[in-house]
Protein backbone atom coordinates (compact mmCIF):
# COMPACT_ATOMS: atom_id res chain seq x y z
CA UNK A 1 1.04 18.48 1.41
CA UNK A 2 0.78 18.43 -2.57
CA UNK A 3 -2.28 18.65 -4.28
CA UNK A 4 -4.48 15.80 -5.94
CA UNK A 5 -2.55 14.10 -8.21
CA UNK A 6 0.81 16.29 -7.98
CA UNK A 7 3.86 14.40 -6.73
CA UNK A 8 7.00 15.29 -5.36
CA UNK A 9 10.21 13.85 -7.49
CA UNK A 10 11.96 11.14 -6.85
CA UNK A 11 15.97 11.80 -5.36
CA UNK A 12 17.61 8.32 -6.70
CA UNK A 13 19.54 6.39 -4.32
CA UNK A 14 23.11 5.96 -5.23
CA UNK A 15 25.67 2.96 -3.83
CA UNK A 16 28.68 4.09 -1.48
CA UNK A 17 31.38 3.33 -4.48
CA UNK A 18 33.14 0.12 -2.57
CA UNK A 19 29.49 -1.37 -3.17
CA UNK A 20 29.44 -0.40 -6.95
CA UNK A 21 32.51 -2.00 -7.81
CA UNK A 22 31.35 -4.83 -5.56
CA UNK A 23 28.72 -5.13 -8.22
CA UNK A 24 29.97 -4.39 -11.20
CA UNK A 25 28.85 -1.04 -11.59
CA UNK A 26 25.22 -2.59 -12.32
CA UNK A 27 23.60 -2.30 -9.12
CA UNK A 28 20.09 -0.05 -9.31
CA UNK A 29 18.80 1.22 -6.06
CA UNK A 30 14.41 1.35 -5.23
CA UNK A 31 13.68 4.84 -5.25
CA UNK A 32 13.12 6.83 -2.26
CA UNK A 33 10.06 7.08 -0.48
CA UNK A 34 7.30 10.03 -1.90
CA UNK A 35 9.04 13.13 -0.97
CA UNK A 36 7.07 13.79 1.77
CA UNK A 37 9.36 12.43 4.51
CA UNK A 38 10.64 14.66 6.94
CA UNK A 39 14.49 15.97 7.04
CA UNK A 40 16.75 13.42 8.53
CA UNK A 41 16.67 13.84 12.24
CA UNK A 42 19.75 12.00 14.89
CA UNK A 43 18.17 8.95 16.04
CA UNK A 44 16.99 9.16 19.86
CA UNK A 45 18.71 6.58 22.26
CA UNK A 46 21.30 4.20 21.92
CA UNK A 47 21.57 0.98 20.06
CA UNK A 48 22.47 -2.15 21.37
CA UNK A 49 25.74 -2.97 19.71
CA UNK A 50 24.15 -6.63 19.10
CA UNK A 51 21.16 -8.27 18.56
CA UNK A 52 20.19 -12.00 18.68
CA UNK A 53 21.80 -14.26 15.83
CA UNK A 54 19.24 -15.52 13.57
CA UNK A 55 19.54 -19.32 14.54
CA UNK A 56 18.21 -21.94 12.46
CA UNK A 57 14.80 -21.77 10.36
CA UNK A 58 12.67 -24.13 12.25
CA UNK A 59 10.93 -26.50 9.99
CA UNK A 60 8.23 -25.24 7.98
CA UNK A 61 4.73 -26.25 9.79
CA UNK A 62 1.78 -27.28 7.54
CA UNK A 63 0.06 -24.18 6.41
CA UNK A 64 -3.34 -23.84 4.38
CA UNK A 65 -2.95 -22.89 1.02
CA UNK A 66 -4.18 -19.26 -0.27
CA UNK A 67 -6.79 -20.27 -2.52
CA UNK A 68 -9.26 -22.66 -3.44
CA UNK A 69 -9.41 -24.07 -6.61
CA UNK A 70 -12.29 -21.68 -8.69
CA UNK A 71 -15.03 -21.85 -10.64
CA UNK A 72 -13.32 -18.69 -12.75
CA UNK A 73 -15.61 -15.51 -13.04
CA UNK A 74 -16.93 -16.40 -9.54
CA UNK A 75 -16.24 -14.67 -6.04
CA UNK A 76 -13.53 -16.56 -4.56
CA UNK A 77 -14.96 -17.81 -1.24
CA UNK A 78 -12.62 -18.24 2.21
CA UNK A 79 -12.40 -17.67 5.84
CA UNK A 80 -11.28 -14.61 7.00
CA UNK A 81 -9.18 -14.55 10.62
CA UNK A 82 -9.76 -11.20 12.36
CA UNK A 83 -12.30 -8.71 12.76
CA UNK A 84 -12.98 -6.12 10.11
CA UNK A 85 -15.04 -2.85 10.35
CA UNK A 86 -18.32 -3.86 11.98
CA UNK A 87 -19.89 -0.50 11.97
CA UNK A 88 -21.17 -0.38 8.81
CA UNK A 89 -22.63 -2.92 5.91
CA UNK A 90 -20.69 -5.42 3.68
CA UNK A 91 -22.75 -3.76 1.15
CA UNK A 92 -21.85 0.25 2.69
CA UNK A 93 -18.28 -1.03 2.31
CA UNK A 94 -18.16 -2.58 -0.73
CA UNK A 95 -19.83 0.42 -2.39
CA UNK A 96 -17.41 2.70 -0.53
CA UNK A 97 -14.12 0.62 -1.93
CA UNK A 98 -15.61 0.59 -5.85
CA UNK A 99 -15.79 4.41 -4.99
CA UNK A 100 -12.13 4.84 -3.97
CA UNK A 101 -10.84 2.46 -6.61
CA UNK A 102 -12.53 4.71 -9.31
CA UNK A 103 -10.91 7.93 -8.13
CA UNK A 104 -7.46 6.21 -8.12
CA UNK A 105 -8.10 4.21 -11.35
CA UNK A 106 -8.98 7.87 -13.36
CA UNK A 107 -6.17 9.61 -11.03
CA UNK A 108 -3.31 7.24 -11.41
CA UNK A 109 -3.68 4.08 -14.33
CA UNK A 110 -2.08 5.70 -17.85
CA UNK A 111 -2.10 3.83 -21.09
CA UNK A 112 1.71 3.45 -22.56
CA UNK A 113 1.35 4.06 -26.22
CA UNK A 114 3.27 1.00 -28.82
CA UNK A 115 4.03 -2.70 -28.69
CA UNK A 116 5.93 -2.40 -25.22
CA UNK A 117 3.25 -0.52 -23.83
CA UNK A 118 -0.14 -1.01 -22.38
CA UNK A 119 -1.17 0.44 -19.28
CA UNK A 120 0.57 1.37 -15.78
CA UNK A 121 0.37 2.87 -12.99
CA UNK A 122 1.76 6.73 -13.23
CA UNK A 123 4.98 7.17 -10.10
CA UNK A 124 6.63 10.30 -11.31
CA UNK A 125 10.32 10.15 -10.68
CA UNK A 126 13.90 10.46 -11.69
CA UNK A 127 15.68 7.78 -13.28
CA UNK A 128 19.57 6.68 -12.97
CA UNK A 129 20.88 9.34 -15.76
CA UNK A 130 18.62 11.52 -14.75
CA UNK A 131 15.48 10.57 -17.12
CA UNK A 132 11.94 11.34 -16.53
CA UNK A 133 10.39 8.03 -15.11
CA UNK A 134 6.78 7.66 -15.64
CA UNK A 135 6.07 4.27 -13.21
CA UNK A 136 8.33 1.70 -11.33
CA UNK A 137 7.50 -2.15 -10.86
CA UNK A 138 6.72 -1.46 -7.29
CA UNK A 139 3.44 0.76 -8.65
CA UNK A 140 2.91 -2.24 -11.54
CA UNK A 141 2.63 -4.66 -8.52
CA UNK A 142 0.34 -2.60 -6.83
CA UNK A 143 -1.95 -1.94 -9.99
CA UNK A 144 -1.84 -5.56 -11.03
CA UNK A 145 -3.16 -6.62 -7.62
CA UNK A 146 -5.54 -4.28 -7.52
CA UNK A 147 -7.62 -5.38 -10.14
CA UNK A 148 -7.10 -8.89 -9.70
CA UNK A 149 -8.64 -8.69 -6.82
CA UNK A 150 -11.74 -5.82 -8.38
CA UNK A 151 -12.82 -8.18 -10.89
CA UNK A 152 -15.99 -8.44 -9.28
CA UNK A 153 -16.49 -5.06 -9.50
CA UNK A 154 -14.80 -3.86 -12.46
CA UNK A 155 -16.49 -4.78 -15.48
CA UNK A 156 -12.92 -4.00 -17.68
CA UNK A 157 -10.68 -5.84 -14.80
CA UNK A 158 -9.24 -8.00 -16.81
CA UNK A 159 -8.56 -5.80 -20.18
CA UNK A 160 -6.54 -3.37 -17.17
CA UNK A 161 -5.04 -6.38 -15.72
CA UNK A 162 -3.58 -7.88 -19.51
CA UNK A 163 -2.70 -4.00 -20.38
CA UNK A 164 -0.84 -4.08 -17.25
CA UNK A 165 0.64 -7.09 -17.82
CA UNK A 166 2.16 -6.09 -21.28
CA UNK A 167 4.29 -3.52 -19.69
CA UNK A 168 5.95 -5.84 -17.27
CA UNK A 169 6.44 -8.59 -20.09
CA UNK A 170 8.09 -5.65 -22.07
CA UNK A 171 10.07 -4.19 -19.29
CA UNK A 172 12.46 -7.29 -18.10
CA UNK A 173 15.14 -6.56 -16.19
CA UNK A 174 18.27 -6.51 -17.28
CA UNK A 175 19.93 -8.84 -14.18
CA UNK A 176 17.33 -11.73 -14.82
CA UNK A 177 14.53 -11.57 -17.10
CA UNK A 178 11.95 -13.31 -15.14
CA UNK A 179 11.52 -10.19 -13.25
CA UNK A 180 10.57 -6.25 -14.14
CA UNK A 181 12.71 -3.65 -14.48
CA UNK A 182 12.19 -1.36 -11.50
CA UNK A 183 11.61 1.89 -13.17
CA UNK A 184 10.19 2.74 -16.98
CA UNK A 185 11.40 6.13 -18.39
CA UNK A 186 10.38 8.35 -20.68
CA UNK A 187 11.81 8.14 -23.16
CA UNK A 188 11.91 4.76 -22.86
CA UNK A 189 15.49 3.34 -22.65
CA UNK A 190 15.44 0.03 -22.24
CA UNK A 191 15.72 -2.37 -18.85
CA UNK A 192 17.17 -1.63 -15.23
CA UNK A 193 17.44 -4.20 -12.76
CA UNK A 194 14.45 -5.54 -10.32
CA UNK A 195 13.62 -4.67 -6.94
CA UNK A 196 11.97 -7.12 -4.89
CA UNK A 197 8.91 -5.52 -3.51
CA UNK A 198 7.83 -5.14 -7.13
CA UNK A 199 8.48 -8.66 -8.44
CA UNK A 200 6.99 -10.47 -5.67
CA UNK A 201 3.61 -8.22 -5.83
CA UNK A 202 3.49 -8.92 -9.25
CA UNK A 203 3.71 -12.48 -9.21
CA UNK A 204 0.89 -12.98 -6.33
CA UNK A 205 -0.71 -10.73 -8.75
CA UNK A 206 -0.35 -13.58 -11.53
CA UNK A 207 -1.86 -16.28 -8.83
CA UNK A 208 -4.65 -14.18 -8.32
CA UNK A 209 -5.63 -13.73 -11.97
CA UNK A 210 -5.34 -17.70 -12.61
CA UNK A 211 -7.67 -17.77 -9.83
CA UNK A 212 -10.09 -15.19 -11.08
CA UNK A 213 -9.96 -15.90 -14.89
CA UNK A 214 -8.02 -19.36 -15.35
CA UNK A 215 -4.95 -19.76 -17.73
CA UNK A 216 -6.16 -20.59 -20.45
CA UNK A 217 -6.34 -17.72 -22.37
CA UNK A 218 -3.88 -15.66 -24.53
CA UNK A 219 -1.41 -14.93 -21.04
CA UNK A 220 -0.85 -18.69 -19.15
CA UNK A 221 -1.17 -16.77 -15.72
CA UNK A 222 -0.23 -19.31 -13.79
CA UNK A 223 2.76 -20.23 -15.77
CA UNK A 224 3.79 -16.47 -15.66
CA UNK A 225 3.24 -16.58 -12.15
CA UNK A 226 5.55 -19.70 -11.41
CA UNK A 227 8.11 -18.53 -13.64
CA UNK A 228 8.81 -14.94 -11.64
CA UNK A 229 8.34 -17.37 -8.59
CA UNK A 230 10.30 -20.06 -8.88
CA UNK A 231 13.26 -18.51 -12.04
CA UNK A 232 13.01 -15.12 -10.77
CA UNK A 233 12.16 -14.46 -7.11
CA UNK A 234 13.78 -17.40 -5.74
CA UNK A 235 17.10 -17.48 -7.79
CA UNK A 236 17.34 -13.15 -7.92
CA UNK A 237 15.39 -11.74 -4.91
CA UNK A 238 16.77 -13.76 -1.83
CA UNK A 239 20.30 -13.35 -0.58
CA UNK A 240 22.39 -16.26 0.76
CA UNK A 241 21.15 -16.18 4.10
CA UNK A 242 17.68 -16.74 3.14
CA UNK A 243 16.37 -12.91 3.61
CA UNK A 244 15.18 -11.49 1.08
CA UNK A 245 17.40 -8.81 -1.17
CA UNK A 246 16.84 -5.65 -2.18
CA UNK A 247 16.58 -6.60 -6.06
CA UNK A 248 18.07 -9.21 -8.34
CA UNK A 249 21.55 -6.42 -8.32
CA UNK A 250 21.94 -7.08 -4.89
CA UNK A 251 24.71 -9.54 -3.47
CA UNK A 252 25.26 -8.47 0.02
CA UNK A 253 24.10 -12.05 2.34
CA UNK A 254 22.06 -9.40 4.57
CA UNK A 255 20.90 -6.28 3.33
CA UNK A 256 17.03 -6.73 3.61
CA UNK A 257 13.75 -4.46 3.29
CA UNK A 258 11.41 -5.13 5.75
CA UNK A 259 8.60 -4.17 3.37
CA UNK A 260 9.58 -7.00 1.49
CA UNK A 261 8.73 -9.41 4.12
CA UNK A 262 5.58 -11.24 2.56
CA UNK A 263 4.57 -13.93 4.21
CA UNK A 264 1.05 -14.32 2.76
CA UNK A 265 2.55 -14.45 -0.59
CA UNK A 266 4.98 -16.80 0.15
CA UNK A 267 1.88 -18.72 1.35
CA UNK A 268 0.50 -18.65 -2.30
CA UNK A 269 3.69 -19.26 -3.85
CA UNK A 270 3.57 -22.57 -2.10
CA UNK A 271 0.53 -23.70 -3.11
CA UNK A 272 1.16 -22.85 -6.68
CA UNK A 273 4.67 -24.59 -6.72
CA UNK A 274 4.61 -27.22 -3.95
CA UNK A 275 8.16 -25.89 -2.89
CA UNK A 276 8.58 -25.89 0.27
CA UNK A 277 11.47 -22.79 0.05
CA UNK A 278 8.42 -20.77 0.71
CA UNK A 279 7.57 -22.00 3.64
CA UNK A 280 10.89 -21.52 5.08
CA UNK A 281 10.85 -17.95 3.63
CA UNK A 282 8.25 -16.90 5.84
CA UNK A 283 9.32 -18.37 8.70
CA UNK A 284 12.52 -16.32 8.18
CA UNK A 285 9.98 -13.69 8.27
CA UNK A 286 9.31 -13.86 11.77
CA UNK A 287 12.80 -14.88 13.04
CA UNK A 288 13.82 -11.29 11.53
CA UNK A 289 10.63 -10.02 13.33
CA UNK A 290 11.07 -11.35 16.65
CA UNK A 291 14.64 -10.44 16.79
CA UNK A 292 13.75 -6.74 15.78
CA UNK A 293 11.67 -6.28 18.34
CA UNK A 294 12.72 -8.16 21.35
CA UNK A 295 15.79 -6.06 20.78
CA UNK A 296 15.05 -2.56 19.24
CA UNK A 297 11.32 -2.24 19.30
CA UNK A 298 10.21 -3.83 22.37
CA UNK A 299 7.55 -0.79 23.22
CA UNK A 300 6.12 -0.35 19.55
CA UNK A 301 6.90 -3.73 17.97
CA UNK A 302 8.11 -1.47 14.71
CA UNK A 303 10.31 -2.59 11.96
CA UNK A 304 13.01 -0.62 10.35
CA UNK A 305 13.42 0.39 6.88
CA UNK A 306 16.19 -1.88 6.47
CA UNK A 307 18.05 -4.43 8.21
CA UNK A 308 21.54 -5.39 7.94
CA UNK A 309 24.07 -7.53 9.55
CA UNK A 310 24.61 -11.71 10.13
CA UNK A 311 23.28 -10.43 14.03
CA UNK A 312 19.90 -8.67 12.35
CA UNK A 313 20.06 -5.07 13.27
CA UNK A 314 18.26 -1.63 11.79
CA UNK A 315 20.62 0.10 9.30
CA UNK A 316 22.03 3.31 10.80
CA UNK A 317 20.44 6.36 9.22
CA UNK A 318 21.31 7.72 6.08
CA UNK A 319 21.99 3.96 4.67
CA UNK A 320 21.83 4.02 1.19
CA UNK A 321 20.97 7.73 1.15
CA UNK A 322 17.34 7.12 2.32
CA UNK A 323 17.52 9.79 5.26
CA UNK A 324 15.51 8.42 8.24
CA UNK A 325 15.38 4.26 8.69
CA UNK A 326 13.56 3.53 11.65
CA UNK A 327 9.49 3.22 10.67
CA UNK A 328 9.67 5.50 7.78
CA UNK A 329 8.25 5.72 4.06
CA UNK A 330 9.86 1.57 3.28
CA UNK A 331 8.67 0.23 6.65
CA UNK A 332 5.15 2.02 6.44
CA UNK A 333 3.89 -0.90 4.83
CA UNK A 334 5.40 -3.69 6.53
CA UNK A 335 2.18 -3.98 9.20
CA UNK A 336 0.00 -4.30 6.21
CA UNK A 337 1.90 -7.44 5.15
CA UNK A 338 1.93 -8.82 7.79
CA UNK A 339 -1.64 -8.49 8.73
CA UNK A 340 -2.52 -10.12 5.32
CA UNK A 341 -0.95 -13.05 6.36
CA UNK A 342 -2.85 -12.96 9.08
CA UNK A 343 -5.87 -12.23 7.83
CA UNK A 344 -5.93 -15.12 4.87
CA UNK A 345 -3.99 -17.77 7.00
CA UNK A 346 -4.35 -17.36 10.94
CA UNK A 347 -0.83 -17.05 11.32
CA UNK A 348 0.08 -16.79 15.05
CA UNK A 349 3.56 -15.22 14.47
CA UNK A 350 1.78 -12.38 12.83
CA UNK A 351 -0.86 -11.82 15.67
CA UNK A 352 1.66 -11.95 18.06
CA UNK A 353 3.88 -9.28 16.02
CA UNK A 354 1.07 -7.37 14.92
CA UNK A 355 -0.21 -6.86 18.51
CA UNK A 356 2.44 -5.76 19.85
CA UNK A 357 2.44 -2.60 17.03
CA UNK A 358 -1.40 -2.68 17.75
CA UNK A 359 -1.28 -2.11 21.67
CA UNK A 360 1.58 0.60 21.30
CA UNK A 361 -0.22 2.79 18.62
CA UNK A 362 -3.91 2.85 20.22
CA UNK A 363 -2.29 3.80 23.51
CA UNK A 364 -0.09 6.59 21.97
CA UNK A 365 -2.90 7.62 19.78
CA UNK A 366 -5.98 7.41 22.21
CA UNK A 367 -7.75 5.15 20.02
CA UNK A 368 -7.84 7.79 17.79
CA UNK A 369 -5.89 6.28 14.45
CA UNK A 370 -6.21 10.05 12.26
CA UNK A 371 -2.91 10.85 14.72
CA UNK A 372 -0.98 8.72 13.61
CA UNK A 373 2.13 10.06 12.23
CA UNK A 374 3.70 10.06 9.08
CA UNK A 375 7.09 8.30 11.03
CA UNK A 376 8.38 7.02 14.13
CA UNK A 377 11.62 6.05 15.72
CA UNK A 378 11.80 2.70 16.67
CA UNK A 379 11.50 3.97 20.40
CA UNK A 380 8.16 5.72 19.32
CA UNK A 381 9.34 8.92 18.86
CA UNK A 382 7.54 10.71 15.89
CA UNK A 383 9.67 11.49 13.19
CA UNK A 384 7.04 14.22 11.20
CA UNK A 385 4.35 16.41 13.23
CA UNK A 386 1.95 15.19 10.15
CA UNK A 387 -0.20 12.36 8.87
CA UNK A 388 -0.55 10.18 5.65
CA UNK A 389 -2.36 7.02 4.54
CA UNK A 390 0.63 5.20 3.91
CA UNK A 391 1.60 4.91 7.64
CA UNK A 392 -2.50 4.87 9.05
CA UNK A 393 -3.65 2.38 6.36
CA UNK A 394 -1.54 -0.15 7.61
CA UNK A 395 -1.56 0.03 11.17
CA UNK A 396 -5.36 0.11 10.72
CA UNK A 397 -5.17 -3.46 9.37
CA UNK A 398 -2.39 -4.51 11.78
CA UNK A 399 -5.32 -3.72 14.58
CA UNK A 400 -7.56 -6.69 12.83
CA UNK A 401 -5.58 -8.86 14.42
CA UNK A 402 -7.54 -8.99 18.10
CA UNK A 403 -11.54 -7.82 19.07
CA UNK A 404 -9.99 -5.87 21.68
CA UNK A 405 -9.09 -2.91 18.69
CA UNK A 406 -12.88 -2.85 16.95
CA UNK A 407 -12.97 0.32 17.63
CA UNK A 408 -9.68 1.27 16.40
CA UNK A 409 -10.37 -0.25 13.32
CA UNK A 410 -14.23 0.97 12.51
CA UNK A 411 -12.50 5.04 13.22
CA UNK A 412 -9.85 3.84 11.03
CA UNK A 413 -11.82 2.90 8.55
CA UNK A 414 -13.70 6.05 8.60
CA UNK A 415 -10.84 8.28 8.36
CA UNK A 416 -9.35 6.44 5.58
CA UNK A 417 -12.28 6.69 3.54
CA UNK A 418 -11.77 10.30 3.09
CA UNK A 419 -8.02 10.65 2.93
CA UNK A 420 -6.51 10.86 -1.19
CA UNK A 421 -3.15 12.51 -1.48
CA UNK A 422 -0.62 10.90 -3.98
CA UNK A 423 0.01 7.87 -5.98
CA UNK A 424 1.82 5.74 -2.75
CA UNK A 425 -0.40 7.15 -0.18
CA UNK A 426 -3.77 6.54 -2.11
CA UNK A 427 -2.25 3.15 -3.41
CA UNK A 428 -1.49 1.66 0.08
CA UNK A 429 -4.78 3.06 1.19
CA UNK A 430 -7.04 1.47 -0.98
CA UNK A 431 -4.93 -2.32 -0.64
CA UNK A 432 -5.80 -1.65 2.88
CA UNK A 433 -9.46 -0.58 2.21
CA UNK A 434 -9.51 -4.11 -0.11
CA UNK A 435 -8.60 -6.17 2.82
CA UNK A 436 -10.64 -4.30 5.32
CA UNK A 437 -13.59 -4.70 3.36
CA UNK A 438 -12.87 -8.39 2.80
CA UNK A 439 -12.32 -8.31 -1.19
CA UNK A 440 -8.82 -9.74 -0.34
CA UNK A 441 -9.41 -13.31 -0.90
């Protein structure tokens, strides 16, 4: 494992050429996971050669919305669903987040030097012609959210947030400029195309700062927000079959990312636009869930990197050059979304799905979440004889979802307190830590 604050390059993904000249030679692939991902190994066990077709989106149900309307520069106040750690104080965990956030803020937030710059969040990496990349929008989403949601606790939260901000204003992309350009290079050469993970973080980012500091200021947050919502997530980041893409390059009607699968943000985009697209969106959500694992998952409830097909299915390995696709360095995070929207809204699809991951990994484990592995086949199979935060963080919040795991969740908790390793790792971990410790509101 690399040392604090060293991280392995970024290999970028390339199209197979039919899919290039599908696009127009414009198409800009999400880099690879962080270089700690084992060699490709042959997938164990067959694959049903179909799946359940995805059948009509149901009608959206009424559904809470995310937020209350604030009294800006006050905590924002709301149930939580779940348990969280019980074995220690709100106060013992709030100090111990403000703790974590300061090592990553001095290990990983850089300030970008001129009138496109500001500050962002340092993902060392290769760019298309082989340019040094210093951050991608996936990290900008992350960094954004972060101290939306640490303005309680961050005296500068909202100086960060506005720096942060003025990088993704400056760094459009070049398909549709309501979104970011996924990666920044240095030198700096202009705008890529978007990926979706980092457009859709960035607007629920945007929600969260109208709720924390109101819109009325020098950046019209909530106009930002709706804008990536409504002109750049909705037009550029879903596919015709109402999945979402892989980025605002992406035409295929099925390619999808199951780390992209954000049903508590779809949540808040309702609320902030009334539209009820949103709703649908995460009901797709959990139609792509339920299919996945009644089908391919139905011992570990895991999701694949990617899924593909009209009949959803897990890509075969190697798609798009990413090595391993089962529940790998993409998919890592897709319990942690989930769990959110469980955790804000009481969704019942997610505690179902999230339960099934839950009852798989404490048995495998032995309750004991620091063996978790950096990996799995879909069958459970590891893929990696090691451990990271990216893949315990979020299985540690998927376990919120039922009292049966509380104490899978307070050891969790404690290992995770103690694990820093690299920018993705430490970054998942301490989104986790926020919504374990009940700042996620």
């Amino acid at each position: 494992m690399p040392s604090l604050n060293v991280r392995k390059s970024f290999q970028l993904v390339i199209l197979a050429a039919a899919l290039i000249l599908t696009l127009g030679g414009n198409a800009c692939f999400h880099l690879a996971r962080s270089g700690f991902a084992p060699a490709p190994v042959p997938a164990s066990g067959p694959v049903p050669e179909s799946a359940s077709p995805e059948v009509a989106t149901p009608a959206p149900a009424p559904t809470p919305e995310p937020l209350r309307e604030p009294t800006y520069g006050q905590p924002i106040e709301r149930e939580a669903f779940g348990i969280r750690p019980n074995h220690v104080s709100a106060a013992q965990k709030i100090a111990t987040v403000k703790s974590y956030f300061s090592y990553w803020k001095n290990a990983y937030i850089k300030t970008l030097a001129g009138p496109r710059g500001g500050y962002y969040v340092a993902m060392q990496g290769v760019g298309p012609d082989g340019e040094k990349s210093i951050t991608t929008s996936e990290a900008h989403g992350y960094g954004m959210i972060i101290f939306a949601l640490m303005a309680d606790h961050e005296p500068n939260a909202k100086q960060y947030f506005d720096g942060l901000f003025n990088v993704f204003d400056k760094h459009r992309s070049s398909m549709n400029s309501a979104n970011m350009a996924w990666i920044v290079t240095d030198p700096d050469k202009g705008s890529y195309s978007s990926a979706t993970d980092g457009d859709m973080d960035i607007a629920y980012a945007l929600l969260l700062a109208h709720a924390r500091w109101g819109s009325g200021g020098a950046i019209n947050y909530l106009a930002e927000a709706k804008r990536t919502i409504q002109e750049g997530i909705k037009k550029s980041d879903f596919n015709s079959s109402g999945r979402t893409s892989l980025g605002d390059w992406d035409k295929d009607p099925y390619n999808t990312r199951s780390s992209d699968w954000m049903p508590g943000h779809f949540r808040a985009y309702y609320a902030a636009t009334q539209d009820e697209f949103w709703l649908s969106a995460a009901a797709k959500v959990y139609q792509l869930v339920q299919i996945i694992q009644s089908n391919y998952s139905p011992l570990t409830g895991l999701m694949p990197d990617f899924v593909i097909g009209a009949s959803p299915r897990p890509a075969p390995a190697n798609y798009l050059d990413e090595g391993t696709v089962d529940f790998s360095w993409n998919a890592c995070r897709n319990p942690l979304r989930l769990a959110i929207d469980y955790g804000l809204y009481g969704t019942a699809e997610a505690k179902t799905a999230l339960m099934k991951m839950s009852d798989w990994i404490v048995q495998s484990t032995g309750g004991d979440p620091a063996k978790i592995r950096a990996g799995y086949f879909l069958d459970g199979k590891p893929q990696a004889n090691y451990s990271a935060a990216a893949f315990i963080a979020p299985l540690v919040a998927a376990a919120t979802a039922d009292q049966k795991y509380q104490s899978f969740v307070n050891r969790g908790w404690d290992t995770l307190i103690k694990m820093k390793s690299d920018y993705y790792s430490d970054s998942i971990n301490l989104l986790a830590l926020l919504y374990l410790s009940d700042l996620w509101r």
